[in-house]
N, C-alpha and C. Protein backbone atom coordinates (compact mmCIF):
# COMPACT_ATOMS: atom_id res chain seq x y z
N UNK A 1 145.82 121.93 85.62
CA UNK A 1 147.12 122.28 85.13
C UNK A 1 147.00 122.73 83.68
N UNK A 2 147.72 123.91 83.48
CA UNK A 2 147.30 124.15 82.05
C UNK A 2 149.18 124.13 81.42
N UNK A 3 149.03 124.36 80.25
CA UNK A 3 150.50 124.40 79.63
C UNK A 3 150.05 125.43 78.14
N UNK A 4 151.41 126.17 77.47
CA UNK A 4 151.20 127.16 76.61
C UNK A 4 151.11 126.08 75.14
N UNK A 5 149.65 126.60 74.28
CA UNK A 5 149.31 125.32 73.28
C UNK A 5 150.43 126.77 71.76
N UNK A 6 151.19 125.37 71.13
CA UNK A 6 152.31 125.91 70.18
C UNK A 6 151.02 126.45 69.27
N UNK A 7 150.31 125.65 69.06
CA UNK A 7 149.25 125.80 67.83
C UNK A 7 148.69 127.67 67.85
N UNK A 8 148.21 127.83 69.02
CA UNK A 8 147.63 129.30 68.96
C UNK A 8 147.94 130.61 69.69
N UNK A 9 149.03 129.77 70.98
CA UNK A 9 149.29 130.73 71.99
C UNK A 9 148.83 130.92 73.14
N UNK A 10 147.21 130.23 73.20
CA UNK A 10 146.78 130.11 74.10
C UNK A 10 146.97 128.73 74.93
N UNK A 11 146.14 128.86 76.27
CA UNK A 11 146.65 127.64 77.08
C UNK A 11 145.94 126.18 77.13
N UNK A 12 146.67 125.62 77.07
CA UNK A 12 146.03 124.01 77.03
C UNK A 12 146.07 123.35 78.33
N UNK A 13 145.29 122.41 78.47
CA UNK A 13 145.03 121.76 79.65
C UNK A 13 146.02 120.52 79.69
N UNK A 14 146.83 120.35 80.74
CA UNK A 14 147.56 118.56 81.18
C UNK A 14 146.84 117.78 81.23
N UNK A 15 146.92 116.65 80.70
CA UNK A 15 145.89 115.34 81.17
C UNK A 15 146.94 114.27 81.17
N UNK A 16 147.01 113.65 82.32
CA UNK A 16 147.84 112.98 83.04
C UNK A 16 147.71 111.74 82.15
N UNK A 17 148.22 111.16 81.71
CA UNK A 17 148.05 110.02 80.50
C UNK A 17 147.75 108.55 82.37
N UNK A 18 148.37 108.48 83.06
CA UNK A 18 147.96 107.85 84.27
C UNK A 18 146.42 107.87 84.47
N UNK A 19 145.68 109.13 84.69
CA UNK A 19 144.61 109.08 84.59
C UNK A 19 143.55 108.51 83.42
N UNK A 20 144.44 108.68 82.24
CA UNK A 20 143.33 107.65 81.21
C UNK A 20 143.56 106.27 81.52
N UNK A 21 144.81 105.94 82.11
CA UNK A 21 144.83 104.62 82.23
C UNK A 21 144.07 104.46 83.80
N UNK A 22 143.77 104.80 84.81
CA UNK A 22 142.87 104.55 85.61
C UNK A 22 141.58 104.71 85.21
N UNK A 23 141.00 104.98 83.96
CA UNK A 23 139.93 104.99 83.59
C UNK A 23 139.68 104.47 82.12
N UNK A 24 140.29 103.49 82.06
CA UNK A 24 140.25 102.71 81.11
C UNK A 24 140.23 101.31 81.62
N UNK A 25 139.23 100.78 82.15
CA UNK A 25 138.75 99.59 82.59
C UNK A 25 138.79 98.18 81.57
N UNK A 26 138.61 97.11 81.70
CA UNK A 26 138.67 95.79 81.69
C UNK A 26 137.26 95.44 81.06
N UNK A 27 136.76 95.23 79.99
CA UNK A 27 135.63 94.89 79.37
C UNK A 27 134.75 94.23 79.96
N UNK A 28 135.45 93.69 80.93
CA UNK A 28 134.35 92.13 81.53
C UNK A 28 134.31 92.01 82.96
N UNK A 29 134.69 94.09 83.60
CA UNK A 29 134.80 94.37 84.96
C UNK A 29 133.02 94.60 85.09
N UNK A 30 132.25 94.85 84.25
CA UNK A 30 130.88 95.62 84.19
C UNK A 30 130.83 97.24 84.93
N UNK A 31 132.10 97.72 84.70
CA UNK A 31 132.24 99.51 85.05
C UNK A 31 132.87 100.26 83.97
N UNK A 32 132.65 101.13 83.80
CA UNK A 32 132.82 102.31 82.53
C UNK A 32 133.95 103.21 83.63
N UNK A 33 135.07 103.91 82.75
CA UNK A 33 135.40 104.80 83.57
C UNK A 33 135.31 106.64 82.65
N UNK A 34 135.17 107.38 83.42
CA UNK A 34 135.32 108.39 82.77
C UNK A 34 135.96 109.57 83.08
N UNK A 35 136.25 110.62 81.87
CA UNK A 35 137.17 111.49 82.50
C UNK A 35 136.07 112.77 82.40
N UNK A 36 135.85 113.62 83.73
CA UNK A 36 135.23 114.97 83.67
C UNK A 36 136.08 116.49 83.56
N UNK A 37 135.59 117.18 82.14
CA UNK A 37 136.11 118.23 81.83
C UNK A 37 135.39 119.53 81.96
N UNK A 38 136.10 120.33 82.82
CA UNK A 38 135.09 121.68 83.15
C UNK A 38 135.08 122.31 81.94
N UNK A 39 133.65 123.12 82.10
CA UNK A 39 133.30 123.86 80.69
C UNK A 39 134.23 124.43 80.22
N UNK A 40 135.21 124.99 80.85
CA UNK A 40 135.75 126.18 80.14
C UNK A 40 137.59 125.61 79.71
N UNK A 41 137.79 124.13 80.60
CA UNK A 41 138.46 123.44 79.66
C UNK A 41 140.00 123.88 80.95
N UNK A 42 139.73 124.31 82.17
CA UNK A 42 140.20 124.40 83.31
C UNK A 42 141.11 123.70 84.16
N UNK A 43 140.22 122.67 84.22
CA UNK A 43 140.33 121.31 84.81
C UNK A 43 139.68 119.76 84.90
N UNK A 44 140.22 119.03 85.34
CA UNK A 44 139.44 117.85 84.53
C UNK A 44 139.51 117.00 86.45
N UNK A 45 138.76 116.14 86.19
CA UNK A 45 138.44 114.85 86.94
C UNK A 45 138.51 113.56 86.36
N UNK A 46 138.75 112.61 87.47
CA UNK A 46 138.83 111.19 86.98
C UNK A 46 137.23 110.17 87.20
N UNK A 47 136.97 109.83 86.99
CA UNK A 47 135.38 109.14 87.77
C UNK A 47 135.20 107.66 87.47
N UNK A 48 135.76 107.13 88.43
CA UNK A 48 135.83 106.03 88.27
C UNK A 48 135.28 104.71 89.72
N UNK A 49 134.99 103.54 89.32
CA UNK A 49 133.98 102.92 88.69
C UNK A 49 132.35 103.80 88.54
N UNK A 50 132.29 103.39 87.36
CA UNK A 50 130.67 103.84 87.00
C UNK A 50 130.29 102.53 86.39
N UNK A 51 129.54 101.83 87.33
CA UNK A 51 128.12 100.92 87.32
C UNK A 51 128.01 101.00 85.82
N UNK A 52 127.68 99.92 84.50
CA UNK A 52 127.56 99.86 83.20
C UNK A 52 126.29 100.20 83.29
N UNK A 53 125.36 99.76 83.66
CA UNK A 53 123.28 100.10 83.98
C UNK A 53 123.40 101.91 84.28
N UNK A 54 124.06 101.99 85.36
CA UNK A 54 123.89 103.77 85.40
C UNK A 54 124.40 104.36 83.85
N UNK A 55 125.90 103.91 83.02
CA UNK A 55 126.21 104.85 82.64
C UNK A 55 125.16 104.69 81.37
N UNK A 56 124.48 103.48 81.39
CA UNK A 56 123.55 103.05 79.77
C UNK A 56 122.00 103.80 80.22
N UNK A 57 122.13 104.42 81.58
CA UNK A 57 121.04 105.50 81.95
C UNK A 57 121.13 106.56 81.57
N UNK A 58 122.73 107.50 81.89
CA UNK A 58 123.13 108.63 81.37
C UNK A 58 123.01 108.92 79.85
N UNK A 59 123.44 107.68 79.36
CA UNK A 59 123.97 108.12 77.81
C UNK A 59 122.17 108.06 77.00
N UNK A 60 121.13 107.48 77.98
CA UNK A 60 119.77 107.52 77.69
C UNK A 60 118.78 108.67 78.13
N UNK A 61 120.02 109.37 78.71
CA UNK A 61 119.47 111.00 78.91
C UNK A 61 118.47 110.70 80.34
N UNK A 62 118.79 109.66 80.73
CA UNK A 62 118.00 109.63 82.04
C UNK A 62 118.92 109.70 83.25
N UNK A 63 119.48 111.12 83.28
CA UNK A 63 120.09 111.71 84.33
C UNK A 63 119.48 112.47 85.49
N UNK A 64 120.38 112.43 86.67
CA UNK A 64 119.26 113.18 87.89
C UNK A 64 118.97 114.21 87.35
N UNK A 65 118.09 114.51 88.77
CA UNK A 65 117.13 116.21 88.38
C UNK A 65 118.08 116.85 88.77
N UNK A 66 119.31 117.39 89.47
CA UNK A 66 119.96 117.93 89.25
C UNK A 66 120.88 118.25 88.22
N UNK A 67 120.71 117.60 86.92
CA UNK A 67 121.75 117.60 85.72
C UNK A 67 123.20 117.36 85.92
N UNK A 68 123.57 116.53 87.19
CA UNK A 68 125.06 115.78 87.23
C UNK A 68 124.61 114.28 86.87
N UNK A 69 125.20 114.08 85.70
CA UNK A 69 125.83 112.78 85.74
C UNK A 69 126.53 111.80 86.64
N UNK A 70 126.01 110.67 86.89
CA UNK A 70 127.11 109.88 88.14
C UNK A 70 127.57 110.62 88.76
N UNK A 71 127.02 111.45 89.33
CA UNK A 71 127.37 112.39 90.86
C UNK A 71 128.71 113.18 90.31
N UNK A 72 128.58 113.31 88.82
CA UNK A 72 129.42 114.44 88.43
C UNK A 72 128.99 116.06 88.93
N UNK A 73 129.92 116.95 88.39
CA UNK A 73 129.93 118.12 88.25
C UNK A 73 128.79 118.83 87.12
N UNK A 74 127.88 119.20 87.53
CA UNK A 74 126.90 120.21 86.55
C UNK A 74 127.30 121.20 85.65
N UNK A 75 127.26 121.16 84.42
CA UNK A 75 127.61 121.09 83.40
C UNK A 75 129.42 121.23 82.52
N UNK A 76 129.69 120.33 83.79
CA UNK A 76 130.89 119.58 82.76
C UNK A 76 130.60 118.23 81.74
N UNK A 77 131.49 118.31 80.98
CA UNK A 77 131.90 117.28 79.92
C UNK A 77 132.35 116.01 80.44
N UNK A 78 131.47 115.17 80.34
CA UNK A 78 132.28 113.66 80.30
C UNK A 78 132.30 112.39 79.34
N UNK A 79 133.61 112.31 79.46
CA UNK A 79 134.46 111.46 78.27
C UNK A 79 134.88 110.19 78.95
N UNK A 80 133.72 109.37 77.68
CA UNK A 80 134.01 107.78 78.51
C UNK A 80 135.02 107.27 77.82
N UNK A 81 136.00 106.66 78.63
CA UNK A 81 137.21 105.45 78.43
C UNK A 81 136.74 104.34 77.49
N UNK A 82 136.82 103.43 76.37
CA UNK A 82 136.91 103.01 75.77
C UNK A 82 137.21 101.63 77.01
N UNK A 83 136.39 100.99 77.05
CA UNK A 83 137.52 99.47 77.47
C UNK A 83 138.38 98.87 76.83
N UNK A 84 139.19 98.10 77.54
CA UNK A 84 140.03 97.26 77.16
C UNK A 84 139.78 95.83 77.28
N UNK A 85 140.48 95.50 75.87
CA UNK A 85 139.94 93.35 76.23
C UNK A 85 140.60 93.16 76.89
N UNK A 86 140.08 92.51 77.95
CA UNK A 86 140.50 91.63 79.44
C UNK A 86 141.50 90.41 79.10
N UNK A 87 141.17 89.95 78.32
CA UNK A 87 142.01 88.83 77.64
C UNK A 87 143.58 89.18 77.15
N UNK A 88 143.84 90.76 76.83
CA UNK A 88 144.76 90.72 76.39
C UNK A 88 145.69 91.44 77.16
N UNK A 89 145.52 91.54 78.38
CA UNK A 89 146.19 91.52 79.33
C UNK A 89 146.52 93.32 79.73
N UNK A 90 147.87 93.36 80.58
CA UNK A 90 148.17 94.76 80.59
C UNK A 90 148.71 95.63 79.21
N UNK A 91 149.33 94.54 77.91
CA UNK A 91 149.52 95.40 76.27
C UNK A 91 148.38 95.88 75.94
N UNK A 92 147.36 94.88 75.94
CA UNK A 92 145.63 94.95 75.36
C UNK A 92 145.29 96.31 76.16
N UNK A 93 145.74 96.37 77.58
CA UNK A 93 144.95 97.87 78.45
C UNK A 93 146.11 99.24 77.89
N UNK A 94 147.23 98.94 78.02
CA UNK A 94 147.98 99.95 77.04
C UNK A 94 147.57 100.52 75.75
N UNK A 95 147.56 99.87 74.88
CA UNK A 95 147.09 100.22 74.02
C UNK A 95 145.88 101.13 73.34
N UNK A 96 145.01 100.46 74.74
CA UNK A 96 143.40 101.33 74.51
C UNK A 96 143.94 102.68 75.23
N UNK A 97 144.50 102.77 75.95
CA UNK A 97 145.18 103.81 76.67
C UNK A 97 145.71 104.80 75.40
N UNK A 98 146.09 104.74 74.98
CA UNK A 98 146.67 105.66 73.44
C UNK A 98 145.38 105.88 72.52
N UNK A 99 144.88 104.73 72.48
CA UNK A 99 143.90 105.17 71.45
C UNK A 99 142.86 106.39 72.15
N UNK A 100 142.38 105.82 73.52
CA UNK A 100 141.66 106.92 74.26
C UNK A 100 142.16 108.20 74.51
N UNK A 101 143.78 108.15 74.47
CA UNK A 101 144.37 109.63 74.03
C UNK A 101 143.94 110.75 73.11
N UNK A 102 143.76 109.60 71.77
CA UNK A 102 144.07 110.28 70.30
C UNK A 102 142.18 110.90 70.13
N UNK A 103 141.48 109.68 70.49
CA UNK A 103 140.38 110.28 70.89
C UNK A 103 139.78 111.33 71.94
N UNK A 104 140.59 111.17 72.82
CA UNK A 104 139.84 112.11 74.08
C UNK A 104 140.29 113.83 73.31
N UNK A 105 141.41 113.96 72.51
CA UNK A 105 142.33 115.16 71.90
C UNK A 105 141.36 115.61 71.14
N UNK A 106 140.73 114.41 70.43
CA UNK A 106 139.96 115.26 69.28
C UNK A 106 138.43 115.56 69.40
N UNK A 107 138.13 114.82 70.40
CA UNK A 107 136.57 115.29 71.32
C UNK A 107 136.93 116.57 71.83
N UNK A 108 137.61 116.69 72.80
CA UNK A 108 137.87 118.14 73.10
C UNK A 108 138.29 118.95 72.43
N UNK A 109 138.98 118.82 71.06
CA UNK A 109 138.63 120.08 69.98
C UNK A 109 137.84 120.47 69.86
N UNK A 110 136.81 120.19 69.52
CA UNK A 110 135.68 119.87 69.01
C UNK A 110 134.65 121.19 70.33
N UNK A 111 134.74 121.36 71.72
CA UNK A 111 134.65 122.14 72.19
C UNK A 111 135.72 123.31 72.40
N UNK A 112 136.58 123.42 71.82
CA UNK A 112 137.61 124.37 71.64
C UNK A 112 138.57 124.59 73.04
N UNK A 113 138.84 123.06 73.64
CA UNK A 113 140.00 122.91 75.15
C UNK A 113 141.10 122.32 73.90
N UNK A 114 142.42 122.80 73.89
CA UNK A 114 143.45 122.12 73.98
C UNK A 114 143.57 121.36 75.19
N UNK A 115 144.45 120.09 74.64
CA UNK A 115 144.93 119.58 75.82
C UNK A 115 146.42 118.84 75.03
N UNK A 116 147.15 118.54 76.60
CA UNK A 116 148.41 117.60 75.94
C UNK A 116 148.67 116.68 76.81
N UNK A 117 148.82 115.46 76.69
CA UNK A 117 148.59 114.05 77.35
C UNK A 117 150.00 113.93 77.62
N UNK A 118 150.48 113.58 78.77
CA UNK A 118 151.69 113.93 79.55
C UNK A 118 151.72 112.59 80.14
């Protein structure tokens, strides 16, 4: 889903603010969740549970020989969820939920996707 970005004119991508919160996991679940962004900033995926041992494989560059990540998409972008403390219930998972917003916005600048968290 894309939408018109005020900033340049061009189009920005939807990111379902639901989906960061399905991928914003529980600190003390032992799964990472993440969100996958096509190169060109298109469309995105949700990927969720990822095994903590696989994703501390990926981020060690010891990915398959095919170059997908956790049985991701070849050469898309993926943006890990931040956990949330388990302890502090569904506010504690809210919260990381916003912050993983403000972050996921400014990682994907950074490859030149607008996006707007809906």
């Amino acid at each position: 889903m894309s939408c018109p970005s005020e900033a340049t004119g061009s189009s920005c991508l939807l990111v379902e603010k639901s989906d960061i919160f399905r991928a914003t996991l529980a600190d003390d679940c032992g799964n990472l969740g993440y969100l996958g962004f096509a190169p060109d900033g298109s469309e995105y995926h949700v990927v969720v549970p990822v095994d903590l041992k696989l994703a501390r494989g990926v981020k060690a560059l010891n990915q398959p020989d095919d170059g997908t990540p956790f049985g991701g998409y070849k050469g898309w972008r993926y943006f890990e969820c931040r956990p949330s403390d388990a302890s502090g219930g569904l506010e504690a998972r809210w919260h990381r939920v916003e912050e993983n917003a403000a972050i996921l916005r400014n990682w994907l600048h950074q490859f030149g996707i607008d996006v707007k968290i809906v």
